[in-house]
Structures are given as C-alpha cells and as structure tokens.
C-alpha atoms as a PDB file:
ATOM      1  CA  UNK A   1       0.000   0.000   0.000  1.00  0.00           C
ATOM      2  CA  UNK A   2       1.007   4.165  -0.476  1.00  0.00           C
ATOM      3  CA  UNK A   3       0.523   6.256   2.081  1.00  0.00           C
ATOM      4  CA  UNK A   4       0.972   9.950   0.661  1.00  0.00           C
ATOM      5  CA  UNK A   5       1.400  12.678   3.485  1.00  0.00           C
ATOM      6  CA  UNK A   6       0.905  16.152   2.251  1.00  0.00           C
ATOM      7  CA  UNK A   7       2.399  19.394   3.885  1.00  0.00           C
ATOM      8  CA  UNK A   8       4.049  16.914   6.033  1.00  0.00           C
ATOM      9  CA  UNK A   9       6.351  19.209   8.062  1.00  0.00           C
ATOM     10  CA  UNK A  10       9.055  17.122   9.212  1.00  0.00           C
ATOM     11  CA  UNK A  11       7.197  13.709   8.221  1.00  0.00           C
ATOM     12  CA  UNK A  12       7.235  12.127  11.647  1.00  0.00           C
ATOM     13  CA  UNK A  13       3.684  10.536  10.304  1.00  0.00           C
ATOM     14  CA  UNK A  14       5.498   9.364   7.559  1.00  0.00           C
ATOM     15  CA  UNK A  15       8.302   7.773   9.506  1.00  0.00           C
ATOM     16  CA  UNK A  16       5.558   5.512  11.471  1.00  0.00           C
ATOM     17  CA  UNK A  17       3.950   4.520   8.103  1.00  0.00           C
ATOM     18  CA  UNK A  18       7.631   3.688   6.721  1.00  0.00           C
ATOM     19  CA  UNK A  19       8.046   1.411   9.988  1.00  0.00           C
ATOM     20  CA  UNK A  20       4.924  -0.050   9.551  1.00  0.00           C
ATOM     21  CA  UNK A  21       5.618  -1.464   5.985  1.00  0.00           C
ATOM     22  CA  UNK A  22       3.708   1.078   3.962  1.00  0.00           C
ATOM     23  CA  UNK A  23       5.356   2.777   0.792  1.00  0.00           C
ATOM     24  CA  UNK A  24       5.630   6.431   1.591  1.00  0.00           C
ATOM     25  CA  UNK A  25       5.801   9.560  -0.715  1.00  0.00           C
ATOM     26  CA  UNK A  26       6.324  13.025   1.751  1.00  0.00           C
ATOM     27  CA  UNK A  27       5.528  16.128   0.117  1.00  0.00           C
ATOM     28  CA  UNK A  28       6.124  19.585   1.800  1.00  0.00           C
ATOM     29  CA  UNK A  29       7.562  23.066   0.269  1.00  0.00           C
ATOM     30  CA  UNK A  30      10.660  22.994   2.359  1.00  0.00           C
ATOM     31  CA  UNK A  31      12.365  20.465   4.536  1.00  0.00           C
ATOM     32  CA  UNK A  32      14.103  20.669   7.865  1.00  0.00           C
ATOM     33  CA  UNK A  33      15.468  18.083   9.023  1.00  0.00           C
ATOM     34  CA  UNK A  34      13.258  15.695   8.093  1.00  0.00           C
ATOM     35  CA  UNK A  35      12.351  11.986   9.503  1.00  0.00           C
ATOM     36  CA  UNK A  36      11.140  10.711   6.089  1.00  0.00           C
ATOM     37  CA  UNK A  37      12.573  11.145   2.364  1.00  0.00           C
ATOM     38  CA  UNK A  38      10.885  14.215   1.629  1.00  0.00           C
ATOM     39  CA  UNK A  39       9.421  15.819  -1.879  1.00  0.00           C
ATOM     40  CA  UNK A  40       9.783  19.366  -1.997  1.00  0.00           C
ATOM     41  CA  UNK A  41       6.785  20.787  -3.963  1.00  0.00           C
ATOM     42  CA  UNK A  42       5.380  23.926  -3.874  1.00  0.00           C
ATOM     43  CA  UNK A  43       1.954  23.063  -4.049  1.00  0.00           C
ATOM     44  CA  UNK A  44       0.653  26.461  -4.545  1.00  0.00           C
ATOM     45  CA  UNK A  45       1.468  26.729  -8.253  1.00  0.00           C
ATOM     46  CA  UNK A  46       0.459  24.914 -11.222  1.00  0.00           C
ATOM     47  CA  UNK A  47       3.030  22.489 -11.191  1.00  0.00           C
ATOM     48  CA  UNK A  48       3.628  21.599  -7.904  1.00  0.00           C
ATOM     49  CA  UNK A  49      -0.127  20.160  -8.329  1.00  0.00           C
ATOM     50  CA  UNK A  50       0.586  18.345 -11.944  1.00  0.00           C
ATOM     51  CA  UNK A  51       3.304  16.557 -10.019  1.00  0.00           C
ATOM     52  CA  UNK A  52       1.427  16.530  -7.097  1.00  0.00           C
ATOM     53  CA  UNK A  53      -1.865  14.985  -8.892  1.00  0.00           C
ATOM     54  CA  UNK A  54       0.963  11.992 -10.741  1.00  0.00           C
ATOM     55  CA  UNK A  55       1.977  11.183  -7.406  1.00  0.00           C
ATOM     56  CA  UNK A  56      -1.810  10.642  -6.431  1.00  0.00           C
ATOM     57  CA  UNK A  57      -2.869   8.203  -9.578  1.00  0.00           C
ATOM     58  CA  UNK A  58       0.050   5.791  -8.439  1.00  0.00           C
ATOM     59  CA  UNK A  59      -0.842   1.814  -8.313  1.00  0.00           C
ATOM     60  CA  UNK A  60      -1.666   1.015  -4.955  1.00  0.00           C
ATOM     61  CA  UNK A  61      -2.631   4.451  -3.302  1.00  0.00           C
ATOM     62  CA  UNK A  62      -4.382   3.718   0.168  1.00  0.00           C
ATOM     63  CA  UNK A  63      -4.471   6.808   2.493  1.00  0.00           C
ATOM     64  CA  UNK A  64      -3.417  10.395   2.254  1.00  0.00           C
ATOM     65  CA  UNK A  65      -2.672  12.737   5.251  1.00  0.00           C
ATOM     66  CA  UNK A  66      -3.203  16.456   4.871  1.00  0.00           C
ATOM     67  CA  UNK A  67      -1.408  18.625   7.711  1.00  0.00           C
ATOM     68  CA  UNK A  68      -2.649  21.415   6.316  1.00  0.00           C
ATOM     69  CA  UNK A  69      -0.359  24.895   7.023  1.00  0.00           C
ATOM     70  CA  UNK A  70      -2.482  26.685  10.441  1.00  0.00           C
ATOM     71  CA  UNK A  71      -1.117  29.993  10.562  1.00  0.00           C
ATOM     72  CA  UNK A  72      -3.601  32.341   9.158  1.00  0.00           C
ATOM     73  CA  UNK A  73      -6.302  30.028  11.112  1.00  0.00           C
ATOM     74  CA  UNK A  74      -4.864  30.212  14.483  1.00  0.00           C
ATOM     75  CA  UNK A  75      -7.527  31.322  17.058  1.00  0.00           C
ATOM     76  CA  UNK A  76      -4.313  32.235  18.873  1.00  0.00           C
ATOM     77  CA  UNK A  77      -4.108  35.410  17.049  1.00  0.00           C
ATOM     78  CA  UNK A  78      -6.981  36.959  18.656  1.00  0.00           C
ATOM     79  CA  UNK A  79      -5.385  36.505  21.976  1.00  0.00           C
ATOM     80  CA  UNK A  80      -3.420  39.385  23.292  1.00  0.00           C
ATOM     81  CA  UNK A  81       0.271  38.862  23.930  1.00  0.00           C
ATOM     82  CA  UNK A  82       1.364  39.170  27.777  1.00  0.00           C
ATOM     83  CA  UNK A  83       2.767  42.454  28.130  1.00  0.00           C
ATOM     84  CA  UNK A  84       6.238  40.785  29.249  1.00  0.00           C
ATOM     85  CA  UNK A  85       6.685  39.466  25.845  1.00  0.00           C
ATOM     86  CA  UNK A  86       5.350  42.793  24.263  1.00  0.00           C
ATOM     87  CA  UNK A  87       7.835  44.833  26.264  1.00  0.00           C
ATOM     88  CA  UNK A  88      10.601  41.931  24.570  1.00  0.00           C
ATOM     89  CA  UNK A  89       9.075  43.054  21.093  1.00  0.00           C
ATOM     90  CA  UNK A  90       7.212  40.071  20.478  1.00  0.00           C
ATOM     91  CA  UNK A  91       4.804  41.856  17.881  1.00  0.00           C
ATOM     92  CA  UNK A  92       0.991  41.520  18.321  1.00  0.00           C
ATOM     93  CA  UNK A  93      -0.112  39.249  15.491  1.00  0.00           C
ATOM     94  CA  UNK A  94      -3.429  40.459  13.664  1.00  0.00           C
ATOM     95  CA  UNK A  95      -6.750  37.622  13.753  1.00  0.00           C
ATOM     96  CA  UNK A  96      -6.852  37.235  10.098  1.00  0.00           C
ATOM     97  CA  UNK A  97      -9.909  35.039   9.831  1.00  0.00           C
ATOM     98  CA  UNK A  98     -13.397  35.404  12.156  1.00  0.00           C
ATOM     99  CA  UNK A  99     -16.637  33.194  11.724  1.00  0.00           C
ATOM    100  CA  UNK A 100     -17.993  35.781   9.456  1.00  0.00           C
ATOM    101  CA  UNK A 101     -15.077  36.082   7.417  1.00  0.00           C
ATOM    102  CA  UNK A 102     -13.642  32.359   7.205  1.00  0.00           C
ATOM    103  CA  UNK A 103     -11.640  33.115   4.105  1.00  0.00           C
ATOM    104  CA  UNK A 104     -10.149  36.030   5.395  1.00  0.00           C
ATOM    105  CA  UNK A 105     -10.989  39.394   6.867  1.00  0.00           C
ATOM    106  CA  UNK A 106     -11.765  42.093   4.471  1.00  0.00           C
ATOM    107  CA  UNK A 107      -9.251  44.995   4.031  1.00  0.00           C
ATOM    108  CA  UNK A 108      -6.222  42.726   5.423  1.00  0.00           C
ATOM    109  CA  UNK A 109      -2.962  44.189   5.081  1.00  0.00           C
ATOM    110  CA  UNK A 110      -1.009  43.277   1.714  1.00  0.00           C
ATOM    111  CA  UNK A 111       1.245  40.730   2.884  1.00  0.00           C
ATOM    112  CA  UNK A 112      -1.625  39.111   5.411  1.00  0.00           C
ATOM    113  CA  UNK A 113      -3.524  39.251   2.493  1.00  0.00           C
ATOM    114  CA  UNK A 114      -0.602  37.132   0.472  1.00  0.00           C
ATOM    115  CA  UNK A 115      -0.715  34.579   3.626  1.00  0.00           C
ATOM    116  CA  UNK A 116      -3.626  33.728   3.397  1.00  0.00           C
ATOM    117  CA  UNK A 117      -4.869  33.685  -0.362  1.00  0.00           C
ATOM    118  CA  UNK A 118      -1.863  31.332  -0.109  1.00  0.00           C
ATOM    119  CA  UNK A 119      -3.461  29.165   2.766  1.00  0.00           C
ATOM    120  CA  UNK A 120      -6.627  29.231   1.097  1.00  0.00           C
ATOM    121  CA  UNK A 121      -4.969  27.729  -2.453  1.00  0.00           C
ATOM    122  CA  UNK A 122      -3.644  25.136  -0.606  1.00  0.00           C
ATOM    123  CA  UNK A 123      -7.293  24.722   1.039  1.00  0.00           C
ATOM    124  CA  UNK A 124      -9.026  24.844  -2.114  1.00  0.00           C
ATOM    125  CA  UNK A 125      -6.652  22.057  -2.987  1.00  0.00           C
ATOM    126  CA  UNK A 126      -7.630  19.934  -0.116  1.00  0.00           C
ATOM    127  CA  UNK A 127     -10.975  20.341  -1.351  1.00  0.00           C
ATOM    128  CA  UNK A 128     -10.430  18.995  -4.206  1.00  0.00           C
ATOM    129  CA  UNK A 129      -8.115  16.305  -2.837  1.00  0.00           C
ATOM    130  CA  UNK A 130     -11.323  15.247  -0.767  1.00  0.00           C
ATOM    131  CA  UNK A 131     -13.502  15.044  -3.481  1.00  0.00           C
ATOM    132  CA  UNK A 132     -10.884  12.847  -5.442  1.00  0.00           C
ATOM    133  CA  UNK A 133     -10.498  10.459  -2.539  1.00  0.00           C
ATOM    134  CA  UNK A 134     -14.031  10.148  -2.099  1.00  0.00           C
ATOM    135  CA  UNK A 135     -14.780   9.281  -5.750  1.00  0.00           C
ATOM    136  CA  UNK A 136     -11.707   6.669  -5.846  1.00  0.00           C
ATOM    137  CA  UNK A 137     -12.361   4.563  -2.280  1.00  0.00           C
ATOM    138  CA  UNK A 138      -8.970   6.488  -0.722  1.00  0.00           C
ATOM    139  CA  UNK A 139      -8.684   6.986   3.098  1.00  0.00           C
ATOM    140  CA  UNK A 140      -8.164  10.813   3.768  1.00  0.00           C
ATOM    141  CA  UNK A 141      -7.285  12.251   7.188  1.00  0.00           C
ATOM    142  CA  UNK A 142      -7.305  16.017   7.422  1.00  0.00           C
ATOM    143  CA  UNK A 143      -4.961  17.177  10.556  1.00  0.00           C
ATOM    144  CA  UNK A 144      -5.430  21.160  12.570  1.00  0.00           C
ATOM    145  CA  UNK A 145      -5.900  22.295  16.280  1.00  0.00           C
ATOM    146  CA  UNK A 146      -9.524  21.603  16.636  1.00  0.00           C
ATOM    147  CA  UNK A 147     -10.223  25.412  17.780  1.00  0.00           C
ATOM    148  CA  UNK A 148      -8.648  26.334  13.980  1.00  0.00           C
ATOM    149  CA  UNK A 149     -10.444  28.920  11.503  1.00  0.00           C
ATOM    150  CA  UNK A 150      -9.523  26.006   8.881  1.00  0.00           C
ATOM    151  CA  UNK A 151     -12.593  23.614   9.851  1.00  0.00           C
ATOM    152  CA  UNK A 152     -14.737  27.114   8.404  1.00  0.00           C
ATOM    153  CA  UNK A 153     -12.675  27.793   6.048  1.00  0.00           C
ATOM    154  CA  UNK A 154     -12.813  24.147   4.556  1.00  0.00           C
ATOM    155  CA  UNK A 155     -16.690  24.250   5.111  1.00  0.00           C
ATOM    156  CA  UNK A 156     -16.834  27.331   2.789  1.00  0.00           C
ATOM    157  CA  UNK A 157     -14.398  26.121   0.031  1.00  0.00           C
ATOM    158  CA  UNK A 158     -16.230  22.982   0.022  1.00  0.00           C
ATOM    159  CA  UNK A 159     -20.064  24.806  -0.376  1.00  0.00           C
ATOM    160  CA  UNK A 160     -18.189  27.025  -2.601  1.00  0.00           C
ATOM    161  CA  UNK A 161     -16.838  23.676  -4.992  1.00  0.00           C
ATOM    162  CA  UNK A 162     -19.760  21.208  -5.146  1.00  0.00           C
ATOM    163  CA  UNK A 163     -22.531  19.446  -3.370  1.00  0.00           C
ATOM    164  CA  UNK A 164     -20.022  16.674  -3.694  1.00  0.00           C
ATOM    165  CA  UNK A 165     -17.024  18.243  -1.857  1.00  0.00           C
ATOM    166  CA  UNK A 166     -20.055  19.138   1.257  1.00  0.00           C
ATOM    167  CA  UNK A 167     -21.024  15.677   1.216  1.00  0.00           C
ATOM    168  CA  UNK A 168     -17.599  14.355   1.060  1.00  0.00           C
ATOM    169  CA  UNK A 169     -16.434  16.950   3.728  1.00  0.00           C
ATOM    170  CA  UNK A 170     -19.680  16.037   6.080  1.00  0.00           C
ATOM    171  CA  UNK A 171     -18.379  12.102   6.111  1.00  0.00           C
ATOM    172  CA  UNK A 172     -15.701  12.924   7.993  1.00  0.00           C
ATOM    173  CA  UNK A 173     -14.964  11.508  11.369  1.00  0.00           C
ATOM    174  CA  UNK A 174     -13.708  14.784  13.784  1.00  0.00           C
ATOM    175  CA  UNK A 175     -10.892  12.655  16.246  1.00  0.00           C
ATOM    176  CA  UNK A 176      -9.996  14.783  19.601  1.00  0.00           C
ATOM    177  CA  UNK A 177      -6.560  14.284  21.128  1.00  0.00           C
ATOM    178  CA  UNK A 178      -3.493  16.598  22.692  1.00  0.00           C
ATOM    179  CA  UNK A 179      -0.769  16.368  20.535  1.00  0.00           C
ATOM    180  CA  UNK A 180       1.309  16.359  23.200  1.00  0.00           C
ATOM    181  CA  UNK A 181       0.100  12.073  23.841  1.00  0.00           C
ATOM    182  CA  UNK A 182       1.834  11.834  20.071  1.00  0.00           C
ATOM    183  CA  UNK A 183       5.404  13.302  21.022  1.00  0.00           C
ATOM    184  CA  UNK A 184       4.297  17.255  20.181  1.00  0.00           C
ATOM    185  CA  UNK A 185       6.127  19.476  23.308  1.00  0.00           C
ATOM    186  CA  UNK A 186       3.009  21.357  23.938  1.00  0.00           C
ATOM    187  CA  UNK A 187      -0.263  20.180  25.173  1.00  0.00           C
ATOM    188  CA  UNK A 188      -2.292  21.433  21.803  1.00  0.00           C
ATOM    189  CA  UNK A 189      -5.809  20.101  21.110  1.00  0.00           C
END
C-alpha cells in the first residue's frame, strides 16, 4: 500500500507509516530536518499540483494525510500577547480570519492578504483532494488544532466547490486528542 502525506512538516507521520511497511511519498515546500525522504513541492502553483496529482494516480494508493499549514487560522491570534513578551518586542499578530469572514478578513494588510490567499490555495486544494479520494475509495485524514479557523474555512471552500465536496467533507470523522500524547512538546488540542 502508499501512504501519501501532504504538507508533512518534518514527516514524523510518515516515519511511522515507513516502519509499519507502507510505501511512503512526503511532500512539503521545504524540509528541515526531516524523519522521512521528503518531496519538496510547492503546491501552490500549477506544477507543484501536476506533479502533485501523478503522485496521487500511483498503483496502490491507500491513504493520504493532509497537515494542512495553520497559521492564518490560528484562534491564537486573537489573543493578546502578555505584556512581558510585548515589552521583549514580540509583535501583536493580527486575527486574520473570524466566523464571518472564514476566508479572510476584508481589508487585510497586503502581505496578510498574500498569507492567506496562499493558505486558502492550498485549502481549495484539499478540497479537491477530498472530493478525489471520495470518488476513488482512498482513506483521507485532514490534521489542525480543533479550535482552527480552517474547519470554516474548509466548510466554505467545500459549499463554494460542489454538493459533492459538502457531502464528502460532512463524512468525515472529527478525532480529539493533545498532541502532546503523540510526542508534540506542547499540550495542543
């Protein structure tokens, strides 16, 4: 069986499938010291995704993992930074995302702006990468802090795409744990 983990980070999910006997194709756009042979795609251009959609019609494709980038969906951002860190300069990082706006805020700053049309290409792509799985019989696990903007954001992209992608999205399973029980440093939900 392939196991194909996408934005993978470091690949530490990848490095358990490897152990457990699965082929394993890791995809990220840059790698730091990784635990798993790693493909460096950039899958927010054209042909990061033609290589990225090859990799996907390969014989024997089981499960996919998508650890989807969090940064512009952190809920953290709308918490204020202690004023010992501010007095460090530790800037105060902007909410970029709300309920109402769940594909960004309007009037963002430019480079905000940049983040997260970026985050959102790469969401669009999960989207699709959903859809794809659900029409071909492939396992699909969809990884973010469970207090993320991204669980909105996905539920707009996928309204947004198709009936399909919304039915497809609704079949998921939502799994609860601290990372922290996996080997993260920090007790994150």
């Amino acid at each position: 069986p392939l196991f194909v983990e996408i934005c993978a980070g470091r690949g530490a999910l990848s490095k358990a499938a490897l152990q457990a006997g699965l082929r394993v194709v890791s995809i990220d756009h840059e790698v730091v010291q990784p635990f798993a042979p790693m493909v460096v795609l950039d899958l927010t251009t054209k042909s990061g995704t033609h290589i990225l959609w090859d990799v996907l019609e390969a014989p024997g494709l089981e499960a996919i993992h998508l650890g989807l980038p969090c940064g512009t969906c952190s809920r953290a951002r709308e918490l204020p930074i202690p004023a010992s860190l501010r007095k460090a300069g530790v800037p105060e990082p902007p909410p970029l995302r709300s309920a109402q706006y769940p594909l960004g805020l309007p009037n963002l700053a430019l480079h905000h702006q940049r983040r997260v049309s970026s985050a959102n290409a790469l969401y669009r792509l999960a989207i699709e990468i959903l859809v794809w799985c659900s029409e071909h019989g492939v396992v699909i696990s969809i990884e973010n802090p469970a207090n993320s903007w991204l669980w909105a954001a996905l539920v707009a992209l996928a309204l947004e795409h198709s009936e399909a992608a919304a039915r497809a999205l609704g079949r998921l399973t939502m799994v609860l744990f601290h990372a922290c029980c996996h080997g993260s440093t920090r007790r994150k939900h």
